[in-house]
PDB file of N, CA and C in Angstrom:
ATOM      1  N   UNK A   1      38.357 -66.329   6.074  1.00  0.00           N
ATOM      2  CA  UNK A   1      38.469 -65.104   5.319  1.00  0.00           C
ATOM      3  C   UNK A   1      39.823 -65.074   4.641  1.00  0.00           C
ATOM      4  N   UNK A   2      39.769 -64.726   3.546  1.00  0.00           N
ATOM      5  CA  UNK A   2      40.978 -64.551   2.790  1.00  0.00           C
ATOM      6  C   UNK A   2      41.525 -63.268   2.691  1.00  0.00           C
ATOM      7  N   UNK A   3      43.288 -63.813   3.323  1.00  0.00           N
ATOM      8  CA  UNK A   3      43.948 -62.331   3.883  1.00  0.00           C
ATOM      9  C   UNK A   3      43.763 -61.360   2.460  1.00  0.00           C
ATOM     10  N   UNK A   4      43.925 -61.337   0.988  1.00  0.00           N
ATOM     11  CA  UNK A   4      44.026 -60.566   0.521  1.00  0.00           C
ATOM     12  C   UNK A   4      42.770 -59.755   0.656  1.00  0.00           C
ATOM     13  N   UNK A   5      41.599 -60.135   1.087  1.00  0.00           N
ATOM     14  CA  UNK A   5      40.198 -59.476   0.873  1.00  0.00           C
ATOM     15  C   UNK A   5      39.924 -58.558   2.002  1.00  0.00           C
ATOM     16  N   UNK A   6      41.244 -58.605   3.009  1.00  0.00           N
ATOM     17  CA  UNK A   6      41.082 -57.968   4.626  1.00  0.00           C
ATOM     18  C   UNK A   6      42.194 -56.870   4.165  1.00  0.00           C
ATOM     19  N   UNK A   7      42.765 -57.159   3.573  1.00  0.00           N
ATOM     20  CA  UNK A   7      43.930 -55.690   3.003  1.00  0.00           C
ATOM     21  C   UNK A   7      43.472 -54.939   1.855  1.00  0.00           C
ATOM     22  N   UNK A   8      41.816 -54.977   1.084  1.00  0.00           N
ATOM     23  CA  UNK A   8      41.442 -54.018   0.473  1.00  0.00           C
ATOM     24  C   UNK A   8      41.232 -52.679   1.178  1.00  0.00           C
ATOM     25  N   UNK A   9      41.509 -51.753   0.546  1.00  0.00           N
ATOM     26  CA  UNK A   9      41.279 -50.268   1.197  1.00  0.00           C
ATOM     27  C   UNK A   9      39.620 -50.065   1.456  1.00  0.00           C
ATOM     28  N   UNK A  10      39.256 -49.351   3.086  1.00  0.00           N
ATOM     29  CA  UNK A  10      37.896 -49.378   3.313  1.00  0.00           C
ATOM     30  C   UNK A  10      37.508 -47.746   2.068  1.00  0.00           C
ATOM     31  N   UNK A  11      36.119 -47.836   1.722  1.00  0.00           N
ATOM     32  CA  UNK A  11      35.490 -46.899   1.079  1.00  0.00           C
ATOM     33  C   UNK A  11      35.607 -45.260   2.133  1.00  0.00           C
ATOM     34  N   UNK A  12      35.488 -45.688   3.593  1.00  0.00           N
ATOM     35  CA  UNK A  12      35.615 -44.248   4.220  1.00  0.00           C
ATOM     36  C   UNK A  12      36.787 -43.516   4.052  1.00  0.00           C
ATOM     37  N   UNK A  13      36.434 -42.367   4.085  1.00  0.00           N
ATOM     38  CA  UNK A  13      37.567 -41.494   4.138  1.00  0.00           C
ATOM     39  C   UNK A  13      38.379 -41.371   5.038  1.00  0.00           C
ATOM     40  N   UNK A  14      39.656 -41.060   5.069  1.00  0.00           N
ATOM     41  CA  UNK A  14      40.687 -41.382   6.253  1.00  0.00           C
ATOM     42  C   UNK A  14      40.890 -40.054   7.077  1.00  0.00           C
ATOM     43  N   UNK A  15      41.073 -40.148   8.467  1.00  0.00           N
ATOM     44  CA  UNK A  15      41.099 -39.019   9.218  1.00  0.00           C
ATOM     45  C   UNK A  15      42.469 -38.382   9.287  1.00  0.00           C
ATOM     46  N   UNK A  16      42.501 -36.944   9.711  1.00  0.00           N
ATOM     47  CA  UNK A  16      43.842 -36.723  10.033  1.00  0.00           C
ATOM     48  C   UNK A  16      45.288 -37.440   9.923  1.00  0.00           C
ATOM     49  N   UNK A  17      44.816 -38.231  11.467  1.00  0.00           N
ATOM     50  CA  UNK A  17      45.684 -38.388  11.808  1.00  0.00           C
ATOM     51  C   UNK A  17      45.796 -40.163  10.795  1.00  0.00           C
ATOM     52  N   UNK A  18      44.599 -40.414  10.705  1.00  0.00           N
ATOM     53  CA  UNK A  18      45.086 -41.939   9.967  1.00  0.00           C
ATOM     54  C   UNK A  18      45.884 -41.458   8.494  1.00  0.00           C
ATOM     55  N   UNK A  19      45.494 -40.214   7.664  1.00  0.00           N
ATOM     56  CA  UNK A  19      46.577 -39.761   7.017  1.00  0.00           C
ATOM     57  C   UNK A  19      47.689 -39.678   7.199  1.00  0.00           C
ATOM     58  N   UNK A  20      48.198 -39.195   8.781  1.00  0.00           N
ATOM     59  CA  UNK A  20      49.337 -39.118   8.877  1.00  0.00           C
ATOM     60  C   UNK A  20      50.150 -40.482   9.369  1.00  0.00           C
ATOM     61  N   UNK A  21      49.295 -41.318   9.599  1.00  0.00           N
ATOM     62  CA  UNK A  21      50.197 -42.355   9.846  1.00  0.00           C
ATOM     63  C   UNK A  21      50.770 -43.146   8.154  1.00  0.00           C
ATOM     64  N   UNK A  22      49.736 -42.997   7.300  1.00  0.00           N
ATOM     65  CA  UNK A  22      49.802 -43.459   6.080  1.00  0.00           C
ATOM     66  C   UNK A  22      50.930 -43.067   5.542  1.00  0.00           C
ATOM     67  N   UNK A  23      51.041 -41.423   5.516  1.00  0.00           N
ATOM     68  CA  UNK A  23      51.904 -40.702   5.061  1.00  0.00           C
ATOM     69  C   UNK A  23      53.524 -41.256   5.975  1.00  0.00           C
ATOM     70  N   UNK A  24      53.536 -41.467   6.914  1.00  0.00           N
ATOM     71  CA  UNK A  24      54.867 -41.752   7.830  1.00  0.00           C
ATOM     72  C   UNK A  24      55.415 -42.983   7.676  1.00  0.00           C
ATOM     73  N   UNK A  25      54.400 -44.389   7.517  1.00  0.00           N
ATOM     74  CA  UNK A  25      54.885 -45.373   7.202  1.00  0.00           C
ATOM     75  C   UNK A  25      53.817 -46.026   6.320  1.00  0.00           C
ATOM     76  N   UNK A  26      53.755 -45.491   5.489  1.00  0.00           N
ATOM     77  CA  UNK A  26      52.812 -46.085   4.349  1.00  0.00           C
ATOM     78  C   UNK A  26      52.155 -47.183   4.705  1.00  0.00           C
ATOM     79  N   UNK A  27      51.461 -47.428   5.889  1.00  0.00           N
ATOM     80  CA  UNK A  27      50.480 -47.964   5.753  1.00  0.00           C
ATOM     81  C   UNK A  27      49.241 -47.791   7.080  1.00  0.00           C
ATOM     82  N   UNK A  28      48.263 -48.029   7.485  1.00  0.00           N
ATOM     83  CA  UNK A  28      47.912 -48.119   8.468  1.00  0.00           C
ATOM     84  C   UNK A  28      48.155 -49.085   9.746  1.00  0.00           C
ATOM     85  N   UNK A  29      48.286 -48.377  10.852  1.00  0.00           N
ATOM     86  CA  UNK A  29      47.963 -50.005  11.536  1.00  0.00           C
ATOM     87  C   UNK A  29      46.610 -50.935  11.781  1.00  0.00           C
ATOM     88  N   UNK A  30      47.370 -52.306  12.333  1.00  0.00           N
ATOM     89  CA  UNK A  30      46.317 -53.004  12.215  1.00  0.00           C
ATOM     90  C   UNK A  30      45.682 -52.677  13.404  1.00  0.00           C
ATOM     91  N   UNK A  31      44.416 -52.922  13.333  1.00  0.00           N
ATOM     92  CA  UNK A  31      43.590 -52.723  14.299  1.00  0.00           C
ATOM     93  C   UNK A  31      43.233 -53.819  14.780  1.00  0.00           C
ATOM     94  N   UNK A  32      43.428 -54.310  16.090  1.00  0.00           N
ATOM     95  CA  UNK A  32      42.443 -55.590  16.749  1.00  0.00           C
ATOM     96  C   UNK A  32      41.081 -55.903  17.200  1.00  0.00           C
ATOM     97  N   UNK A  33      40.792 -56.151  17.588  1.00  0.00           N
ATOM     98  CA  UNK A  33      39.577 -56.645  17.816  1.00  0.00           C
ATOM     99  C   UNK A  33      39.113 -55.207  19.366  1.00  0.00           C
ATOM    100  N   UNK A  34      39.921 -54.915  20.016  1.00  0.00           N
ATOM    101  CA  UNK A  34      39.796 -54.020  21.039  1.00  0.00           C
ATOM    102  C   UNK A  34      39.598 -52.733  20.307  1.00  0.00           C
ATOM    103  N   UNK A  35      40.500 -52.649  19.291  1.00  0.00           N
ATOM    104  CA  UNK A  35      40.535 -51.026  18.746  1.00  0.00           C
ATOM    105  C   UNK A  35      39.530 -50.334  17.819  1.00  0.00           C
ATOM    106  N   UNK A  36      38.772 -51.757  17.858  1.00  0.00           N
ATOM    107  CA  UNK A  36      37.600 -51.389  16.503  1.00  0.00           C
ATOM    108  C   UNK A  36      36.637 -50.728  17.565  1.00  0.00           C
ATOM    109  N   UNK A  37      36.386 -50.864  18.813  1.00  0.00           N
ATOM    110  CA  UNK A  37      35.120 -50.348  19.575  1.00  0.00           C
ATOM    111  C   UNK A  37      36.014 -49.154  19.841  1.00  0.00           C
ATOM    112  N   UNK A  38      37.138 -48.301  19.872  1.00  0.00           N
ATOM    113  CA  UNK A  38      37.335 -47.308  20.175  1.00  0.00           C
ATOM    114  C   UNK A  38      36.866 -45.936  19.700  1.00  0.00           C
ATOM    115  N   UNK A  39      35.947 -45.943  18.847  1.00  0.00           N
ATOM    116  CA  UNK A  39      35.735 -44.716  17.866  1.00  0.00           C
ATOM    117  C   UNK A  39      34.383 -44.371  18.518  1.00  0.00           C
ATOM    118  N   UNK A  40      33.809 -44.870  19.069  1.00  0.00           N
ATOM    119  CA  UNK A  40      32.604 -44.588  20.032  1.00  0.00           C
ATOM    120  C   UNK A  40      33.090 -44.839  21.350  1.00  0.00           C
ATOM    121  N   UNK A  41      33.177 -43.674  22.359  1.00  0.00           N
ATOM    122  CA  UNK A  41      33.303 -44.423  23.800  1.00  0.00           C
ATOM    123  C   UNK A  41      32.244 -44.385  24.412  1.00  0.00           C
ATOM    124  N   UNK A  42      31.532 -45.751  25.166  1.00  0.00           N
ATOM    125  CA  UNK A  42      30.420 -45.494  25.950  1.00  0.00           C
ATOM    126  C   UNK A  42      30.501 -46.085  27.560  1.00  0.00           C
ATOM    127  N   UNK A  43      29.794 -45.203  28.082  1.00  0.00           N
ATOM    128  CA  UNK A  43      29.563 -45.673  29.943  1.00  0.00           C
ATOM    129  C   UNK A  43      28.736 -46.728  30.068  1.00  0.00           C
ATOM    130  N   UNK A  44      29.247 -46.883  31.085  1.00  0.00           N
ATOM    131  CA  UNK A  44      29.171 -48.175  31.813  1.00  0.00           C
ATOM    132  C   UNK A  44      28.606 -48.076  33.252  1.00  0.00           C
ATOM    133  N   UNK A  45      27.249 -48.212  33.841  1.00  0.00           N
ATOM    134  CA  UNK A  45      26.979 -47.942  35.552  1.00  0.00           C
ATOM    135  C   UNK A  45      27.204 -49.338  35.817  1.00  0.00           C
ATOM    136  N   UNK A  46      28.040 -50.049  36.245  1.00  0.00           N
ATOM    137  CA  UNK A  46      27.670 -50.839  37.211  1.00  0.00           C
ATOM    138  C   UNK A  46      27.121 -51.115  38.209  1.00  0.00           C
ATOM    139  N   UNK A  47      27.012 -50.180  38.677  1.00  0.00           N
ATOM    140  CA  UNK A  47      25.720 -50.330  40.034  1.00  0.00           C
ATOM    141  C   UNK A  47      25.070 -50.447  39.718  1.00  0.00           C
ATOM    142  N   UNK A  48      24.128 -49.775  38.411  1.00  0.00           N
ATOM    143  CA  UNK A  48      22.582 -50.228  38.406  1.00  0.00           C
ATOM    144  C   UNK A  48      23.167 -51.639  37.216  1.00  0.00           C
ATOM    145  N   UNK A  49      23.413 -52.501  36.770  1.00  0.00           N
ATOM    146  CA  UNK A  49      24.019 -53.390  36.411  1.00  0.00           C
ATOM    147  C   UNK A  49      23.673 -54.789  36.924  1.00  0.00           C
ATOM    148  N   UNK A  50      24.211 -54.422  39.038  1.00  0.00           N
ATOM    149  CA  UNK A  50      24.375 -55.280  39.694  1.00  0.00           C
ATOM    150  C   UNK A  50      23.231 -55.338  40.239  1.00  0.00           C
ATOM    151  N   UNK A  51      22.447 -54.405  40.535  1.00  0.00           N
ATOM    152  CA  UNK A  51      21.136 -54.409  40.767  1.00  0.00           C
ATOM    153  C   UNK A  51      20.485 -54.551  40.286  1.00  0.00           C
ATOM    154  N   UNK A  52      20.210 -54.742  39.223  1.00  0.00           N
ATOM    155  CA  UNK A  52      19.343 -55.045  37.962  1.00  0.00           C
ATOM    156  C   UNK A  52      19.297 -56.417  37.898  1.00  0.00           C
ATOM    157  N   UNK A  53      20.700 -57.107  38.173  1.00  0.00           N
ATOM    158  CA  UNK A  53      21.321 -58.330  38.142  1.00  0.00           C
ATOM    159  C   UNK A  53      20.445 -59.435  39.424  1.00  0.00           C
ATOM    160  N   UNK A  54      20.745 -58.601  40.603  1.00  0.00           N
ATOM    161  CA  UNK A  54      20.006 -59.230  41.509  1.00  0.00           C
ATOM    162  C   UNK A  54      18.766 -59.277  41.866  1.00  0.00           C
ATOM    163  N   UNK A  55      17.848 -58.309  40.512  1.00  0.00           N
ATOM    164  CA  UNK A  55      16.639 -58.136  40.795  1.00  0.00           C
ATOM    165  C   UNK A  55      15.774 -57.243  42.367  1.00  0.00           C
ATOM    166  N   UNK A  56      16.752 -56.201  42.060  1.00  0.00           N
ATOM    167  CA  UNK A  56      16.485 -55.449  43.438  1.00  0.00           C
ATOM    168  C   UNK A  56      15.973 -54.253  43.101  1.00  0.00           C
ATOM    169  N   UNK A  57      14.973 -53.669  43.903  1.00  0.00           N
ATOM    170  CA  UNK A  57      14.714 -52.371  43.478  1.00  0.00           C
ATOM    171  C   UNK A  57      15.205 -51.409  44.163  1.00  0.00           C
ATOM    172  N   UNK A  58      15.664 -50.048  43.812  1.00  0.00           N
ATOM    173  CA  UNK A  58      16.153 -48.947  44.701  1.00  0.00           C
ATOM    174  C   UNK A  58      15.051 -47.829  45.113  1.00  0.00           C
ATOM    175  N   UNK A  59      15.485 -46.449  45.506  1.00  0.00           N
ATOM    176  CA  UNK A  59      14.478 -45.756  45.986  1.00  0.00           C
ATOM    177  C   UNK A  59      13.758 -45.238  44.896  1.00  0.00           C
ATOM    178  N   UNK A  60      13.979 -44.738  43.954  1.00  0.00           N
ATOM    179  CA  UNK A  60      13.491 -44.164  42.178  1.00  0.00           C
ATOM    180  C   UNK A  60      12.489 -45.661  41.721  1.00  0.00           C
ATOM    181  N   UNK A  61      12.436 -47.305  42.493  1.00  0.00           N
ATOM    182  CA  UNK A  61      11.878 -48.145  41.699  1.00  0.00           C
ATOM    183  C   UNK A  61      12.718 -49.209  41.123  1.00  0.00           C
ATOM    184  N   UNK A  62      12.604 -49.759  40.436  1.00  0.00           N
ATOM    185  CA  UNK A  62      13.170 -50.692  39.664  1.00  0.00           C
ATOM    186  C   UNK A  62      14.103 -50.280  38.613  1.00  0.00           C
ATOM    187  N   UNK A  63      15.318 -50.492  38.156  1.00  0.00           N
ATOM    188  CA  UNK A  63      16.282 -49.931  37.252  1.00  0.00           C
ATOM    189  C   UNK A  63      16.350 -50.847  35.965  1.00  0.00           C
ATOM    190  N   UNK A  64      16.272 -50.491  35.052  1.00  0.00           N
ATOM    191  CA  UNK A  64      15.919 -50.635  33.497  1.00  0.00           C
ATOM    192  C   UNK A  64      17.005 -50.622  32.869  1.00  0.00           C
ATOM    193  N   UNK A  65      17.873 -51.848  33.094  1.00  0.00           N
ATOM    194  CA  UNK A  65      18.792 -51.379  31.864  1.00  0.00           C
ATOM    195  C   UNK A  65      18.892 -52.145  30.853  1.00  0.00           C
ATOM    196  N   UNK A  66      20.006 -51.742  29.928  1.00  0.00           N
ATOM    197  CA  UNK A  66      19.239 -52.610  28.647  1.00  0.00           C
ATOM    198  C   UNK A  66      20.592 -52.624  27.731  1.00  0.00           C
ATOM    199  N   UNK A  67      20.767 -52.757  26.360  1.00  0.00           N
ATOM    200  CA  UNK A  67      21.924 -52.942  25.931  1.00  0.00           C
ATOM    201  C   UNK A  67      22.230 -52.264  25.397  1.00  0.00           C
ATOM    202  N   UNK A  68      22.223 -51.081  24.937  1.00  0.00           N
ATOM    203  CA  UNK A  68      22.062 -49.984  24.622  1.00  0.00           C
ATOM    204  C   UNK A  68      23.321 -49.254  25.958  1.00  0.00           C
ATOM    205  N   UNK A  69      24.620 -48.745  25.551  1.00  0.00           N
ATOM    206  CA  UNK A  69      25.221 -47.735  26.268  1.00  0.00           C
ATOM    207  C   UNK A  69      25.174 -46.576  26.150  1.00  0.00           C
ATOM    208  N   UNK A  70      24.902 -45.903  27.242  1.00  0.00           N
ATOM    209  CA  UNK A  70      24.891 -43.660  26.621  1.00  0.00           C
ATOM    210  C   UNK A  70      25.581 -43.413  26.404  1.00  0.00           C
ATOM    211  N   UNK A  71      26.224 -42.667  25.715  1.00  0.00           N
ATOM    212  CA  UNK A  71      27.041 -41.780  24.421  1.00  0.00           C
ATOM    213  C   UNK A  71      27.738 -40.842  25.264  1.00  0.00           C
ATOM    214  N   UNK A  72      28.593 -39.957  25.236  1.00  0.00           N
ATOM    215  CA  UNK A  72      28.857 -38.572  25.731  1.00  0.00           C
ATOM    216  C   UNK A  72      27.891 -37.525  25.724  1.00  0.00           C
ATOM    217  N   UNK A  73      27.450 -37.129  24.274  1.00  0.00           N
ATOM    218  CA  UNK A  73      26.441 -36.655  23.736  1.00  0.00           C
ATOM    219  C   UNK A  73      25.349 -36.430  24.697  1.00  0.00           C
ATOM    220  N   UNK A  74      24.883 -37.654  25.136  1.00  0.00           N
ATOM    221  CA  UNK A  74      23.455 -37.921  25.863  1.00  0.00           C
ATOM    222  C   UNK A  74      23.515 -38.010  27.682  1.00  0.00           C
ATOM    223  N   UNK A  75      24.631 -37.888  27.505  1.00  0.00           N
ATOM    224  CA  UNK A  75      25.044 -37.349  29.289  1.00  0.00           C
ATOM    225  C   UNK A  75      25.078 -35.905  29.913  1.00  0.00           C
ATOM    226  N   UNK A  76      24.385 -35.371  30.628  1.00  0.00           N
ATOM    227  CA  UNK A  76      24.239 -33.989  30.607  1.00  0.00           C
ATOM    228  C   UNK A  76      25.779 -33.845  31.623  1.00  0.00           C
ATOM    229  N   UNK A  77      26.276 -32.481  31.220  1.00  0.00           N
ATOM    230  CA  UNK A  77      27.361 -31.914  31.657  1.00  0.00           C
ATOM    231  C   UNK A  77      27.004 -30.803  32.562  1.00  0.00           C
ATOM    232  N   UNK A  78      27.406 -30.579  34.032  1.00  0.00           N
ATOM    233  CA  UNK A  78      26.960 -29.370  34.760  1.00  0.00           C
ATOM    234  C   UNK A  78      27.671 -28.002  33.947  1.00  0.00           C
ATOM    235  N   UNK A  79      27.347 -26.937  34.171  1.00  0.00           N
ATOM    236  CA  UNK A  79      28.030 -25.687  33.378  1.00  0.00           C
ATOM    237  C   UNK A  79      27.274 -24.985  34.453  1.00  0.00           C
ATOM    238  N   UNK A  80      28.590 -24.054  34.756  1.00  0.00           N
ATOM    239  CA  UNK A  80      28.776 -23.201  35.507  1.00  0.00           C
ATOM    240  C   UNK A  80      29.329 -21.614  35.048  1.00  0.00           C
ATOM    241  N   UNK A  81      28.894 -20.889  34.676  1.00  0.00           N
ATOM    242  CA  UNK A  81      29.820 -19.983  34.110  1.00  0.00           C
ATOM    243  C   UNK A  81      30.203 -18.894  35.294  1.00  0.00           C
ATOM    244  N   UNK A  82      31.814 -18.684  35.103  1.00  0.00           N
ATOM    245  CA  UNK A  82      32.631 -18.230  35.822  1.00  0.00           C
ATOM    246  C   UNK A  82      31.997 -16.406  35.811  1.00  0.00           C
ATOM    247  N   UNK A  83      31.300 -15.522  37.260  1.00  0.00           N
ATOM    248  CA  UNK A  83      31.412 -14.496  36.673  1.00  0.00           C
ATOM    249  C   UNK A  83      32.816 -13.547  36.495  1.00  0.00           C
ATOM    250  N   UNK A  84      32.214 -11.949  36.012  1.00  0.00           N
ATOM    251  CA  UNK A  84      33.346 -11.630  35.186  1.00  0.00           C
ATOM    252  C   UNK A  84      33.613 -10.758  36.413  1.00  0.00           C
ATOM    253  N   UNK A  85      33.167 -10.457  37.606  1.00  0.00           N
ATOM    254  CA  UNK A  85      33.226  -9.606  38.881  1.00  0.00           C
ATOM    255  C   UNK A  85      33.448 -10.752  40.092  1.00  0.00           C
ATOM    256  N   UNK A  86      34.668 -10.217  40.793  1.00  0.00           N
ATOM    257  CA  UNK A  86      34.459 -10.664  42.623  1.00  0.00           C
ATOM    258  C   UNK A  86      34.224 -10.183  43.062  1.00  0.00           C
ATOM    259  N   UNK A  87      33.565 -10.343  44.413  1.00  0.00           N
ATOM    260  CA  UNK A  87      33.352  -9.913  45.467  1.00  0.00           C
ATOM    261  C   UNK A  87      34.445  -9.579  46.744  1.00  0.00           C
ATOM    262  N   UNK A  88      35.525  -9.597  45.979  1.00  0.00           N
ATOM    263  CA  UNK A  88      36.920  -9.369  46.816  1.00  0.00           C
ATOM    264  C   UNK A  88      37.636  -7.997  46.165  1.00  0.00           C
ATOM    265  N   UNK A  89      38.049  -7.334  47.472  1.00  0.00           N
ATOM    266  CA  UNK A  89      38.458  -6.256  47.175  1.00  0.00           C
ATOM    267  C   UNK A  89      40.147  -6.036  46.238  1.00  0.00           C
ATOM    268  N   UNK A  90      40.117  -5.331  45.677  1.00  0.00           N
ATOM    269  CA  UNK A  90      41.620  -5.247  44.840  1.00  0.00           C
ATOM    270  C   UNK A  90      42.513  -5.117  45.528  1.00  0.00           C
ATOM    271  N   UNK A  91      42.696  -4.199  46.889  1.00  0.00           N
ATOM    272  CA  UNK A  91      43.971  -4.598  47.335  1.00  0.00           C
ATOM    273  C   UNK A  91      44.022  -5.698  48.762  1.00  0.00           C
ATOM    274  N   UNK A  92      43.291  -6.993  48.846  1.00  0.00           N
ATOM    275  CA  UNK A  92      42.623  -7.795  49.558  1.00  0.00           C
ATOM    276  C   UNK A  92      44.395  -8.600  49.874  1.00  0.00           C
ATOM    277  N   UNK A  93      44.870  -8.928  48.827  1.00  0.00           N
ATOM    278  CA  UNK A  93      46.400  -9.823  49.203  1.00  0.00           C
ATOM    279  C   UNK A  93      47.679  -8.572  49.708  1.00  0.00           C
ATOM    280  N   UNK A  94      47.342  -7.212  49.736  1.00  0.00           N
ATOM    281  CA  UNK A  94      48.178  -6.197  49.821  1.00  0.00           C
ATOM    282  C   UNK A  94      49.444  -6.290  51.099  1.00  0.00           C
ATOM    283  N   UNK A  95      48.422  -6.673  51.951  1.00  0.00           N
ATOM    284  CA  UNK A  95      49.169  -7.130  53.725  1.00  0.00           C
ATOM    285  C   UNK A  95      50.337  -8.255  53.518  1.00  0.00           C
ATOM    286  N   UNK A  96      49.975  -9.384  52.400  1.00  0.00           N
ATOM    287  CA  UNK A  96      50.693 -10.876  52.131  1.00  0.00           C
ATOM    288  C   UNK A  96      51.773 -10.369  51.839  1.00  0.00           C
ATOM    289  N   UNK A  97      51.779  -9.177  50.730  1.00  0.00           N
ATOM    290  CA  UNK A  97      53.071  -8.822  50.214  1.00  0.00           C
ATOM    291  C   UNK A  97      54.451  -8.084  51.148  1.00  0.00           C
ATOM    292  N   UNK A  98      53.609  -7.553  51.532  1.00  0.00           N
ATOM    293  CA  UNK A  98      54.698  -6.838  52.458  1.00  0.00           C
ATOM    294  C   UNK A  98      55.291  -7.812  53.602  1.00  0.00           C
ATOM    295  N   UNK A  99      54.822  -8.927  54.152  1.00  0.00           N
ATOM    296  CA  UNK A  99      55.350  -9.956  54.860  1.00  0.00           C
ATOM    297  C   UNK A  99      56.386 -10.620  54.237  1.00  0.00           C
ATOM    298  N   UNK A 100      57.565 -10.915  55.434  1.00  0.00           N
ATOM    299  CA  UNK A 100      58.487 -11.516  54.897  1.00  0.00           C
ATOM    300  C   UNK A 100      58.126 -12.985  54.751  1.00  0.00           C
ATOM    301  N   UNK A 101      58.647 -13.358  53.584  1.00  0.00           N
ATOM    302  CA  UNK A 101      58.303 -14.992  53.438  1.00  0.00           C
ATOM    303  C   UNK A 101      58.965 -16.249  54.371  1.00  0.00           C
ATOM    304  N   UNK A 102      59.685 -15.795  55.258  1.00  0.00           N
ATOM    305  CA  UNK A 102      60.424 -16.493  55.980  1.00  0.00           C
ATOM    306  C   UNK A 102      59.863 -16.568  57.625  1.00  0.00           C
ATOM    307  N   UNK A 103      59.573 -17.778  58.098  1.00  0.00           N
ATOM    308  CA  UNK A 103      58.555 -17.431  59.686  1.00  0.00           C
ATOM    309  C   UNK A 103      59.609 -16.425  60.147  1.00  0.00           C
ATOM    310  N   UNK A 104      59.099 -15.818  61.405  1.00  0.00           N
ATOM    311  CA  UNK A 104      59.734 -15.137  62.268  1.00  0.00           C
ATOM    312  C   UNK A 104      59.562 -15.880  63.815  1.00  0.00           C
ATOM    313  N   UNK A 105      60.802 -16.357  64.025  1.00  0.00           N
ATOM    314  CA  UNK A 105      60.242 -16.543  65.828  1.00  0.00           C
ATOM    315  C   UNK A 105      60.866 -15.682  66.341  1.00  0.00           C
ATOM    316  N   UNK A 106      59.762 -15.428  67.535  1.00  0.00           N
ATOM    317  CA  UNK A 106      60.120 -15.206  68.250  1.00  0.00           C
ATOM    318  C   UNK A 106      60.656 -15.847  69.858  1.00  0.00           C
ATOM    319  N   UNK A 107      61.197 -15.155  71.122  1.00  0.00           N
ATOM    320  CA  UNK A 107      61.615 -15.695  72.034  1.00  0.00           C
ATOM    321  C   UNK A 107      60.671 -16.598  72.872  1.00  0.00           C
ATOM    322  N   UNK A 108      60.703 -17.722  73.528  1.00  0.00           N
ATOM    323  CA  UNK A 108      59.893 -18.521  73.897  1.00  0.00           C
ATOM    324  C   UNK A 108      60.575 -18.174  75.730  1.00  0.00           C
ATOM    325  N   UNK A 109      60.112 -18.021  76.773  1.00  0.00           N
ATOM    326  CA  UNK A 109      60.585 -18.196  78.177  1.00  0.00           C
ATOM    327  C   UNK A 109      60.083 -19.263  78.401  1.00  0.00           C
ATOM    328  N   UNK A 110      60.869 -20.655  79.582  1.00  0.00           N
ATOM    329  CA  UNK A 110      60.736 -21.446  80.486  1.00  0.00           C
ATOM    330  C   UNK A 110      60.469 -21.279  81.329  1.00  0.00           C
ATOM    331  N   UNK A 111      59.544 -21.825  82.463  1.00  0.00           N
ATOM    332  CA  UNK A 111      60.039 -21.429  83.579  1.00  0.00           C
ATOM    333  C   UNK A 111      60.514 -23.217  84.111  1.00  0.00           C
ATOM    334  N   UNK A 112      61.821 -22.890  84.894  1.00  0.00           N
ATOM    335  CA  UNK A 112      62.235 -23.708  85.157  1.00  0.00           C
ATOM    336  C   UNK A 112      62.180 -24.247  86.613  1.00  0.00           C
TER     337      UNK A 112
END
């Protein structure tokens, strides 16, 4: 490949921040061979991988994987929404406050 044909400007439009690097030192950086897969991140199970690998089946059956990695997108996220009421009373820490923050001992007897 001929270097001048690898330093034409790509047709996409440049992001933010690749603007701002343009703008800071007029040019982009180079990207390697690692940084080009960074714009998609995808998972990875290795367990079903290794099992797949050894031709083993688990309790669900046989595991199917394939070359194809899932997306963020396509991974379900638990959601929980916080309610807007407790079940704890308002003056519940009231006792904490009035304690001094410092232990208190008291006298210990021996018997000797």
């Amino acid at each position: 490949m001929n270097p001048k044909e690898s330093q034409k400007p790509s047709t996409e439009p440049l992001s933010e921040r690749e603007k701002h690097l343009v703008s800071t030192y007029g040019k982009l950086p180079h990207r390697g061979l690692l940084g080009q897969g960074s714009k998609h991140r995808t998972y990875f199970d290795s367990g079903d991988y290794a099992l797949a690998a050894a031709h083993k089946a688990t309790d669900e059956g046989t595991i199917q994987t394939g070359t194809a990695h899932p997306l963020r997108e396509s991974i379900p996220h638990p959601y929980a929404p916080v309610p807007s009421s407790g079940n704890i009373a308002e003056d519940a820490n009231k006792d904490l406050c009035r304690r001094s923050s410092s232990p208190e001992y008291g006298k210990v007897e021996l018997d000797v």
